[in-house]
Protein backbone atom coordinates (compact mmCIF):
# COMPACT_ATOMS: atom_id res chain seq x y z
CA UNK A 1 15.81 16.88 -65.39
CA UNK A 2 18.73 18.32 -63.53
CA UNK A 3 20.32 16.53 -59.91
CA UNK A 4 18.49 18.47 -57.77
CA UNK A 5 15.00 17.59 -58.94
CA UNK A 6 15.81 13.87 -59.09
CA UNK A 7 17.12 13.86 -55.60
CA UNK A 8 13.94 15.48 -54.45
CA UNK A 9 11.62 12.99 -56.12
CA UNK A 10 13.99 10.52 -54.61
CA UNK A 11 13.75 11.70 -51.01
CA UNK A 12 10.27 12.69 -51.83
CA UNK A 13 9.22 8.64 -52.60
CA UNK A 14 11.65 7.23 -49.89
CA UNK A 15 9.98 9.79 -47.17
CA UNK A 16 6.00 8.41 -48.75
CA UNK A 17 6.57 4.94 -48.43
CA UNK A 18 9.11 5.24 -44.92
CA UNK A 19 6.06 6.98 -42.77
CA UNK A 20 3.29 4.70 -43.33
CA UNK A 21 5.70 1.62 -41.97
CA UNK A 22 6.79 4.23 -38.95
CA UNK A 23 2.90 4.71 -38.44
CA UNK A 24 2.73 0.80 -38.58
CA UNK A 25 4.95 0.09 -36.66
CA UNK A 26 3.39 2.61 -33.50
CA UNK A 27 0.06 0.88 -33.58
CA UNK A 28 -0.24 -0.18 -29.58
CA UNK A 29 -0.95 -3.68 -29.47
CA UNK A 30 -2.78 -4.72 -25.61
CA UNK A 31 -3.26 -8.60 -25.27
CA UNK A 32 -4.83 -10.02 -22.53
CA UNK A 33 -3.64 -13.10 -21.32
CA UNK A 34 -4.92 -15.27 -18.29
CA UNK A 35 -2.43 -16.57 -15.53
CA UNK A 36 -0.87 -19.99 -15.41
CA UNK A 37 -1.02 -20.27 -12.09
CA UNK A 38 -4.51 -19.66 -10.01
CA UNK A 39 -5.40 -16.26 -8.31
CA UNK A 40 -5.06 -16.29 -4.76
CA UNK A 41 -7.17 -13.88 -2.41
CA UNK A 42 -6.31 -14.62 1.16
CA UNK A 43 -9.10 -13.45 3.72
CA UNK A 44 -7.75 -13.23 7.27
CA UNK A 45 -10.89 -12.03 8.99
CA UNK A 46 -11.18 -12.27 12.44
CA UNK A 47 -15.20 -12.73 13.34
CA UNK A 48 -14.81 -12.75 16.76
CA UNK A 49 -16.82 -9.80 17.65
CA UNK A 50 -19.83 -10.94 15.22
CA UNK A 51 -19.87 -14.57 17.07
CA UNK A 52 -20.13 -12.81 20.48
CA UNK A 53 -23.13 -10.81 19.43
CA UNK A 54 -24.93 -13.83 18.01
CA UNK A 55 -23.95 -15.56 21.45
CA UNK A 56 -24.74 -12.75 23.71
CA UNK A 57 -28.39 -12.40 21.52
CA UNK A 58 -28.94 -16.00 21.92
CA UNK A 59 -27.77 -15.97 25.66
CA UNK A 60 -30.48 -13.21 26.26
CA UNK A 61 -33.24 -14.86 24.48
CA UNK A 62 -32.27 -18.48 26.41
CA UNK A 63 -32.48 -16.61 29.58
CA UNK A 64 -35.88 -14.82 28.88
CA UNK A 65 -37.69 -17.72 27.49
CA UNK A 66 -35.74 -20.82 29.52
CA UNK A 67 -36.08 -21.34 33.30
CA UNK A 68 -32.29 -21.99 35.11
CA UNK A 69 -34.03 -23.38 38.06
């Protein structure tokens, strides 16, 4: 077997077993982990129109049904 042929096999072994640790070595790895400190959601919502309404419905009900005098 002349140099040339035993270099190829050489290369030809070292490329076979180099690719599947490259394709190893790709896989995509995802964990999921929770949070060490609690999730927050802050809800400023101002309501102020929606307690008028009930107010203003109630008001109008009061003053159908109730006698002021």
């Amino acid at each position: 077997m002349d140099h040339a042929t035993r270099r190829r096999r050489l290369l030809f072994l070292l490329a076979s077993a180099a690719i599947p640790a490259v394709l190893a070595g790709c896989t995509p790895t995802v964990q999921v982990v929770a949070p060490k400190e609690p999730i927050t959601i802050n809800l400023n919502i101002k309501l102020d129109a929606d307690v008028r309404l009930h107010i203003e419905e109630k008001a109008k009900e009061d003053v159908g049904t109730k006698p002021i005098f």
